[in-house]
PDB file of N, CA and C in Angstrom:
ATOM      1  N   UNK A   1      -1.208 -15.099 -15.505  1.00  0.00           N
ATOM      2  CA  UNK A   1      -1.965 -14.818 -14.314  1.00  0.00           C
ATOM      3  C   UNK A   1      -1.918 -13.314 -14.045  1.00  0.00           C
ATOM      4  N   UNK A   2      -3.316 -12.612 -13.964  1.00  0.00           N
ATOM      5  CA  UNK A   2      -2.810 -11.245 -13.316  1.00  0.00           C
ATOM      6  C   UNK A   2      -3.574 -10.874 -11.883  1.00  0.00           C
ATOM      7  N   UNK A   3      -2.723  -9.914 -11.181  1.00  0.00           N
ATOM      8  CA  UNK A   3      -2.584  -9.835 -10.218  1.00  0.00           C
ATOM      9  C   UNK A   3      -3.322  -8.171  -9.504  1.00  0.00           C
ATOM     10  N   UNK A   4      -4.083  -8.110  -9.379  1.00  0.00           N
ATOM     11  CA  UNK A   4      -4.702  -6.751  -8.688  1.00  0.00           C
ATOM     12  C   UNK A   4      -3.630  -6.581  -7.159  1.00  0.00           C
ATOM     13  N   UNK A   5      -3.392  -5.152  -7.049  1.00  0.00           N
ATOM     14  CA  UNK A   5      -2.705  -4.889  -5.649  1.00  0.00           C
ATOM     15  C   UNK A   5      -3.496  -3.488  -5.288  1.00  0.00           C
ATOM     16  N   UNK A   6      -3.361  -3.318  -4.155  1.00  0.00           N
ATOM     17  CA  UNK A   6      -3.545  -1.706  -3.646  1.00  0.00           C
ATOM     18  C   UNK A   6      -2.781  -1.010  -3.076  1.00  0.00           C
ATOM     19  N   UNK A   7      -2.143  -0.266  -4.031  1.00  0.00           N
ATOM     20  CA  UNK A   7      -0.679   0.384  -2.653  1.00  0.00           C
ATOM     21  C   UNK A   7      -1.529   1.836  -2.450  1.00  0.00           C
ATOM     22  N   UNK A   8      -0.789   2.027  -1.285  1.00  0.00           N
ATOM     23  CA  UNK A   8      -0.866   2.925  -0.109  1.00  0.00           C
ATOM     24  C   UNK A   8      -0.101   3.887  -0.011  1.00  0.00           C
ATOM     25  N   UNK A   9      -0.039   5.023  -0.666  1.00  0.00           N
ATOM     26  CA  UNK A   9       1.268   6.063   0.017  1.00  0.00           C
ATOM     27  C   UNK A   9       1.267   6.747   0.949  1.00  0.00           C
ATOM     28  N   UNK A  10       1.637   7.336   1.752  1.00  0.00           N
ATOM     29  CA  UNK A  10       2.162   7.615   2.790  1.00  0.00           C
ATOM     30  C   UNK A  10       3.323   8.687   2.861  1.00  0.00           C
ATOM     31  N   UNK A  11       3.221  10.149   3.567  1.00  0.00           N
ATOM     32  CA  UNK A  11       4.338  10.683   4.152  1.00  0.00           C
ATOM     33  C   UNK A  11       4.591  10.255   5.256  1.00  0.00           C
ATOM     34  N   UNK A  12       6.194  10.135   5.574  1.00  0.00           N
ATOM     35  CA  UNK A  12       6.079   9.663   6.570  1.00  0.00           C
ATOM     36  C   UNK A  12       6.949  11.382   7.687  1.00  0.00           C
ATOM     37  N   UNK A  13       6.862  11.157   9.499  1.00  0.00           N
ATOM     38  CA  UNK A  13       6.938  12.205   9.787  1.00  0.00           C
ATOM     39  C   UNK A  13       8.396  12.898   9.250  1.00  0.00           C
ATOM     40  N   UNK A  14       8.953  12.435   8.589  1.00  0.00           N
ATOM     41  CA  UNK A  14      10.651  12.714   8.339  1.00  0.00           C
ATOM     42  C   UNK A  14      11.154  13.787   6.814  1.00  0.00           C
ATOM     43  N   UNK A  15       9.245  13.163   6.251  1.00  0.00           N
ATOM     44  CA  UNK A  15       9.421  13.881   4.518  1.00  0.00           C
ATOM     45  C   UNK A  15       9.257  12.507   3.831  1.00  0.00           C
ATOM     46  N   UNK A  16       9.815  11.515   3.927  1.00  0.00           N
ATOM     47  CA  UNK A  16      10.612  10.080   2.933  1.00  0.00           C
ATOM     48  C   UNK A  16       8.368   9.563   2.819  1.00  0.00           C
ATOM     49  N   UNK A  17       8.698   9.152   1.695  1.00  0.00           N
ATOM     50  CA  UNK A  17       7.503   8.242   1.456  1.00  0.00           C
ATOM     51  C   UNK A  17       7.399   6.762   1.106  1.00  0.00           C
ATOM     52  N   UNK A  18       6.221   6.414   1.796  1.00  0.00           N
ATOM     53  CA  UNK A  18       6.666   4.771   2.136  1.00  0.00           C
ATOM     54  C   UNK A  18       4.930   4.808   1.277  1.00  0.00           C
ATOM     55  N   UNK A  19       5.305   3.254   0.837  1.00  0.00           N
ATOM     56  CA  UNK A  19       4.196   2.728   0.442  1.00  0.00           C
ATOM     57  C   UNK A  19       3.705   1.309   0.858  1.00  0.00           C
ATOM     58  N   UNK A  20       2.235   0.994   1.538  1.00  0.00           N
ATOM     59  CA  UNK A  20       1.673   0.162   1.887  1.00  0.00           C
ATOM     60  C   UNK A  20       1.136  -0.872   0.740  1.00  0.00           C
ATOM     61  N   UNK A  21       1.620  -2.022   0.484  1.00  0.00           N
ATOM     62  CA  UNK A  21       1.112  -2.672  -1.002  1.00  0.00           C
ATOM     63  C   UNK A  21       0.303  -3.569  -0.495  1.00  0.00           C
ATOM     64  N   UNK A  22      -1.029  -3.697  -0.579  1.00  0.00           N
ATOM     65  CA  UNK A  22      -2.128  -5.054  -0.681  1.00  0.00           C
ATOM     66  C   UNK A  22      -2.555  -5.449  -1.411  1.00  0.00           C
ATOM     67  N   UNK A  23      -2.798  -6.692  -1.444  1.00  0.00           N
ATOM     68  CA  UNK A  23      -2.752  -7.763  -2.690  1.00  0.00           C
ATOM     69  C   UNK A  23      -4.107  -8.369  -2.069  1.00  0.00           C
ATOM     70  N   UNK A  24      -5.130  -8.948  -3.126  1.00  0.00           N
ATOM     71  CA  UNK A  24      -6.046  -9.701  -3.340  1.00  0.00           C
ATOM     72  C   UNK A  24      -7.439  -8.944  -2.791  1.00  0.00           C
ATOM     73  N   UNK A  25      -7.540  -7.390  -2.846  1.00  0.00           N
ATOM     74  CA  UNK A  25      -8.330  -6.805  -2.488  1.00  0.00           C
ATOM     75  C   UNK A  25      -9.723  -6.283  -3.293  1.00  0.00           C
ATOM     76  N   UNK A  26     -10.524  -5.291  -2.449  1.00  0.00           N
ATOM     77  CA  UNK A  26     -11.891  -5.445  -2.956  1.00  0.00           C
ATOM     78  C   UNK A  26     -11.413  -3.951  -4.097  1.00  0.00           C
ATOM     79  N   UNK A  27     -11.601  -4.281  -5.380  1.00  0.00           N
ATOM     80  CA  UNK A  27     -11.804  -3.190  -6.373  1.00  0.00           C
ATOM     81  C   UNK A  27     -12.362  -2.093  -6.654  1.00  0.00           C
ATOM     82  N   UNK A  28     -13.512  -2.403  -5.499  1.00  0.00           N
ATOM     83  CA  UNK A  28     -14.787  -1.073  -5.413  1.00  0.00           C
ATOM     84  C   UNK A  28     -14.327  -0.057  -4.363  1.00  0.00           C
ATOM     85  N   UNK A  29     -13.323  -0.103  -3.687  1.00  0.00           N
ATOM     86  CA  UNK A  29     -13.219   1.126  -2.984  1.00  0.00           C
ATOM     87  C   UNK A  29     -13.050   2.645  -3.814  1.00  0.00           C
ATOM     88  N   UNK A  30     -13.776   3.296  -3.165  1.00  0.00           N
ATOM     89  CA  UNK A  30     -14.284   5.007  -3.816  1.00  0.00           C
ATOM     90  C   UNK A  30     -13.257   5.501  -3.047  1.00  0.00           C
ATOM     91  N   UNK A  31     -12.639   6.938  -3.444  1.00  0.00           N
ATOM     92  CA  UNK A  31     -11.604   7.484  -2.671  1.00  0.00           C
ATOM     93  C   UNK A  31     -12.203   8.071  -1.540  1.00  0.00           C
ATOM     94  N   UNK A  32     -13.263   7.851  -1.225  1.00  0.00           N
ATOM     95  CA  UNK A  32     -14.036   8.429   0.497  1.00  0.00           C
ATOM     96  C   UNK A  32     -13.819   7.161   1.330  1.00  0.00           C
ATOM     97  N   UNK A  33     -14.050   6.031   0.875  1.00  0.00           N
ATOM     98  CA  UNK A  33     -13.568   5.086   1.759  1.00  0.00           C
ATOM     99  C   UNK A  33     -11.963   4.937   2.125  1.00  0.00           C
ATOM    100  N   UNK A  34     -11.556   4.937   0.902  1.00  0.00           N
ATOM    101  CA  UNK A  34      -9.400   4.602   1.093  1.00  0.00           C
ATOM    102  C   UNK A  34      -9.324   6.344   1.636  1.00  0.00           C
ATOM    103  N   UNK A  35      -9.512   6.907   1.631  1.00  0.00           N
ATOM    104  CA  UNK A  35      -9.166   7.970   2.624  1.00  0.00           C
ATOM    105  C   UNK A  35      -9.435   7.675   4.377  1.00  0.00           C
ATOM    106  N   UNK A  36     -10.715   7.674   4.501  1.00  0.00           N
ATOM    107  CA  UNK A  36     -11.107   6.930   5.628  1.00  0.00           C
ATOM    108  C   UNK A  36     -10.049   5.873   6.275  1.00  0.00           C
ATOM    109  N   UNK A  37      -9.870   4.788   5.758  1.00  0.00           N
ATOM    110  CA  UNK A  37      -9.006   3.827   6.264  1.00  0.00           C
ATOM    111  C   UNK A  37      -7.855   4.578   6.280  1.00  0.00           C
ATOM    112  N   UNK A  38      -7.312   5.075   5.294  1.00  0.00           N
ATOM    113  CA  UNK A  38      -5.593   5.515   5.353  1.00  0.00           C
ATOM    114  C   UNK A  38      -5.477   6.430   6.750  1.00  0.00           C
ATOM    115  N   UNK A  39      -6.497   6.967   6.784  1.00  0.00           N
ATOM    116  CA  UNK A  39      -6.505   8.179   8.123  1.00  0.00           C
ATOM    117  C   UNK A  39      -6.312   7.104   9.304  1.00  0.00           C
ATOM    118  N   UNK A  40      -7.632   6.050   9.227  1.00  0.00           N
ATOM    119  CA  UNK A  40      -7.255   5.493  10.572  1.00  0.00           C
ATOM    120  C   UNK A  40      -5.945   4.939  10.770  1.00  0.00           C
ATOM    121  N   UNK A  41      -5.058   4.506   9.541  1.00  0.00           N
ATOM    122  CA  UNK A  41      -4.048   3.790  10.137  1.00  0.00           C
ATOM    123  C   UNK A  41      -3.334   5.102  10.679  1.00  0.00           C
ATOM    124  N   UNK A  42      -3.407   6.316   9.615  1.00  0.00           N
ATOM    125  CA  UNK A  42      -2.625   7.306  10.474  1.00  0.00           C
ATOM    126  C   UNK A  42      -2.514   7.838  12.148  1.00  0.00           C
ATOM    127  N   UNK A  43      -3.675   7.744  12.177  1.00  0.00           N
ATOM    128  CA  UNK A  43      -3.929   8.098  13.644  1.00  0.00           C
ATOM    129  C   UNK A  43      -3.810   6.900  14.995  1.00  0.00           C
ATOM    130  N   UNK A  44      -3.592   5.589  14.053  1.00  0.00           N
ATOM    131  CA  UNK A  44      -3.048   4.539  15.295  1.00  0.00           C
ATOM    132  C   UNK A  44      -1.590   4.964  15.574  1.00  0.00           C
ATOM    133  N   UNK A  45      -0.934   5.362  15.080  1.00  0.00           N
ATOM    134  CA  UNK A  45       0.483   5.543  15.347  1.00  0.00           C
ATOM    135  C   UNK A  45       1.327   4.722  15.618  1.00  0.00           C
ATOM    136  N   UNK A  46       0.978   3.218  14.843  1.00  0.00           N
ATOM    137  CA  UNK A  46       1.693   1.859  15.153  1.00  0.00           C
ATOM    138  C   UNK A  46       2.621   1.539  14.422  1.00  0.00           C
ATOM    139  N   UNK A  47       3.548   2.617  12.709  1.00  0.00           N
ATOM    140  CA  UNK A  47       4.477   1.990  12.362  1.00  0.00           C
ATOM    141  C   UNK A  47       4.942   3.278  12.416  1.00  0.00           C
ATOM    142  N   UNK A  48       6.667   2.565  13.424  1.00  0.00           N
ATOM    143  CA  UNK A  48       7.712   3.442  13.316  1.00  0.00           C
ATOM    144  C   UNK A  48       8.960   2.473  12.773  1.00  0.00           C
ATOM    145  N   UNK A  49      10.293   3.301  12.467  1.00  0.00           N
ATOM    146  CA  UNK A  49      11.416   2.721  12.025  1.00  0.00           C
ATOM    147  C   UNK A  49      12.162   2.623  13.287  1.00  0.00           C
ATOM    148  N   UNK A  50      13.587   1.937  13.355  1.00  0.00           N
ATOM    149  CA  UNK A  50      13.805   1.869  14.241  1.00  0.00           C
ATOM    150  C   UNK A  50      14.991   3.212  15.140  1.00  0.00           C
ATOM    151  N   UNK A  51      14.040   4.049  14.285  1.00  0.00           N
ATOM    152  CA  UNK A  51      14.512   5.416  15.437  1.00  0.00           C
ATOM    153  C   UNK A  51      13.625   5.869  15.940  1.00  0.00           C
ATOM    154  N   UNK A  52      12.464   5.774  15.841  1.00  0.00           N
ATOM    155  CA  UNK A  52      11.024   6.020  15.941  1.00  0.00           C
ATOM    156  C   UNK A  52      10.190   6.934  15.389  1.00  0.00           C
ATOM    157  N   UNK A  53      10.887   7.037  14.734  1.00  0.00           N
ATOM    158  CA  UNK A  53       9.946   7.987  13.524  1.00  0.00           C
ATOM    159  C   UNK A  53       8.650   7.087  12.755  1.00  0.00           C
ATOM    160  N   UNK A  54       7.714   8.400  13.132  1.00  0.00           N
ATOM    161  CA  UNK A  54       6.254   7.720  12.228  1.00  0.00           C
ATOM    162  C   UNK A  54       6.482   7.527  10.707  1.00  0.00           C
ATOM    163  N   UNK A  55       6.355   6.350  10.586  1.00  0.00           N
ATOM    164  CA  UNK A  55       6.339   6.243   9.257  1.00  0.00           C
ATOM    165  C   UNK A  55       4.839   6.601   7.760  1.00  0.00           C
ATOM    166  N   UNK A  56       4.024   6.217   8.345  1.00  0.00           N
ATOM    167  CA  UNK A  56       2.747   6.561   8.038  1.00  0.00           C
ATOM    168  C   UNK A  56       2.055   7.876   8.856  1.00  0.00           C
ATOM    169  N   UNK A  57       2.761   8.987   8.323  1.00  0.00           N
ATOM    170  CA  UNK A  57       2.237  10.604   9.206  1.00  0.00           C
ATOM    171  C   UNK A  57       1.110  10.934   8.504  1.00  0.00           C
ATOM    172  N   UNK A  58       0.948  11.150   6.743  1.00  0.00           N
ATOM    173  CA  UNK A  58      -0.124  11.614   5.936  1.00  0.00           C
ATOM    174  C   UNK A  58      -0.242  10.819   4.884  1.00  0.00           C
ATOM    175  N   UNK A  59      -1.664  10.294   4.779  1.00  0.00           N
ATOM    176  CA  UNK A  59      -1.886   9.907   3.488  1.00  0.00           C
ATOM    177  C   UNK A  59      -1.913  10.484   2.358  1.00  0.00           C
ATOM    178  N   UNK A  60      -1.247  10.165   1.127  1.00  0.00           N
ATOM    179  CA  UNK A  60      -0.793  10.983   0.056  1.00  0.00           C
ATOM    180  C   UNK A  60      -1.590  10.363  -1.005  1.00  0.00           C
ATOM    181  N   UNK A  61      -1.724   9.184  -1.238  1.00  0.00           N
ATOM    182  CA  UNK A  61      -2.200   7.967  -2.431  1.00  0.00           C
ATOM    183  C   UNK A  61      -2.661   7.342  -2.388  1.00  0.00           C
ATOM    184  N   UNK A  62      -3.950   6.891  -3.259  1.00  0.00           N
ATOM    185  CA  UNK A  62      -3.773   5.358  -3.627  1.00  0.00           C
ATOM    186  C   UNK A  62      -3.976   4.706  -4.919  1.00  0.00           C
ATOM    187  N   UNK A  63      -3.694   3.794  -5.010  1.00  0.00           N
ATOM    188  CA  UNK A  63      -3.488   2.970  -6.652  1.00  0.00           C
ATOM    189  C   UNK A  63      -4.015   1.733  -6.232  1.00  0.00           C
ATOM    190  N   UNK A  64      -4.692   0.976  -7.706  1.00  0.00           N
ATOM    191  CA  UNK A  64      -5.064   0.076  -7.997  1.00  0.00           C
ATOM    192  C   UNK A  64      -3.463   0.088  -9.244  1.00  0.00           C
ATOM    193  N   UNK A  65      -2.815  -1.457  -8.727  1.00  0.00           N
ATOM    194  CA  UNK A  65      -1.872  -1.687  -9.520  1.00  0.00           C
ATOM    195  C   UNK A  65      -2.096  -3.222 -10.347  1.00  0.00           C
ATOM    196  N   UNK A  66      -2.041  -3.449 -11.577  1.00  0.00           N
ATOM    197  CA  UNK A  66      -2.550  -4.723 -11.731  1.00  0.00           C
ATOM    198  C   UNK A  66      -0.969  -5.213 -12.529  1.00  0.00           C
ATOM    199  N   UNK A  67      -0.668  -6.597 -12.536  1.00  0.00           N
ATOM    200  CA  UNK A  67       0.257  -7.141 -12.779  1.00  0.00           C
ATOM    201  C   UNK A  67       0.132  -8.279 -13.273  1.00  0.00           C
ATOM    202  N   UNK A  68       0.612  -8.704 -14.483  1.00  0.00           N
ATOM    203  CA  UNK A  68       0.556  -9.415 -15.211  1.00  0.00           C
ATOM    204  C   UNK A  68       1.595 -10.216 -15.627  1.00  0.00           C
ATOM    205  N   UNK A  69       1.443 -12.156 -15.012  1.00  0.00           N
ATOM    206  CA  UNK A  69       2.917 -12.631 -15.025  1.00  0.00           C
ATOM    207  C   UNK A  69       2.478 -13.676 -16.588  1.00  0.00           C
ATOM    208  N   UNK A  70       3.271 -13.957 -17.378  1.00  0.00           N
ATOM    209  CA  UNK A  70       3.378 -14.460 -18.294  1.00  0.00           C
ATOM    210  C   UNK A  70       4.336 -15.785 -18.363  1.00  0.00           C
ATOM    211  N   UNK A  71       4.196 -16.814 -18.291  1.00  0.00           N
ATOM    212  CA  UNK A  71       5.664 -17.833 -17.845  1.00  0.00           C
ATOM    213  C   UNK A  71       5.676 -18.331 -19.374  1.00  0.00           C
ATOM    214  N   UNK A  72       7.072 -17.872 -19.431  1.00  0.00           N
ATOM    215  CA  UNK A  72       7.784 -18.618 -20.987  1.00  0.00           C
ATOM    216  C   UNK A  72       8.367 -19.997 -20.506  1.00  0.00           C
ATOM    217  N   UNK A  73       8.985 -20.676 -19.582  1.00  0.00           N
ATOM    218  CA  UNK A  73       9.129 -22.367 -19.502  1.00  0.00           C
ATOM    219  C   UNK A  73       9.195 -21.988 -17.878  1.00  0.00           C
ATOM    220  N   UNK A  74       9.076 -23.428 -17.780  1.00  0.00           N
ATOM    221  CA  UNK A  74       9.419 -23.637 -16.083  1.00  0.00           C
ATOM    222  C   UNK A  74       9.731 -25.288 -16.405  1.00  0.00           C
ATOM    223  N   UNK A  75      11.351 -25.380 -15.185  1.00  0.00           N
ATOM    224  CA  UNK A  75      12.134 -26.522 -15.722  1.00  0.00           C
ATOM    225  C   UNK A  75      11.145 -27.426 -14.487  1.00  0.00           C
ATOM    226  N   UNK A  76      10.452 -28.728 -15.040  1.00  0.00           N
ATOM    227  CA  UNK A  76       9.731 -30.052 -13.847  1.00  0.00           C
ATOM    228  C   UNK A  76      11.025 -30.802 -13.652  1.00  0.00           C
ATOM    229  N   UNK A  77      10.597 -31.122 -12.630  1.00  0.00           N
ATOM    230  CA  UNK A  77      11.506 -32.320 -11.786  1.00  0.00           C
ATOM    231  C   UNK A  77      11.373 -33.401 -11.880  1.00  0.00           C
TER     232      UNK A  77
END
């Protein structure tokens, strides 16, 4: 089975970089759109840690990550 994701990077206000991972998304985004969105989440200012530091300050990235699971046995019941 493989698996398309979209991670998200992120500075956050401290320096440390965090990444946003979404799974089952649309493939056609152009980097004018994932800029667009990454900004808006920036500018909601809705994830902090629990000291309150912004975690999502600047958008840095994004990736199309694809993943590929292969199952060698699985024990039935």
């Amino acid at each position: 089975m493989k698996v398309r994701a979209l991670n998200l990077g992120f500075k956050a206000a401290d320096g440390k970089h965090h990444t946003l991972k979404l799974n089952n998304v649309s493939t056609n985004l152009d980097e004018g759109k994932l800029r667009e969105a990454m900004n808006k989440l920036v500018k909601l200012d809705m994830f902090q840690d629990k000291f309150g530091t912004k975690l999502y300050a600047e958008a840095v990235s994004a990736k199309y990550v694809d993943t590929e699971t292969q199952t060698v046995f699985t024990v039935e019941d």
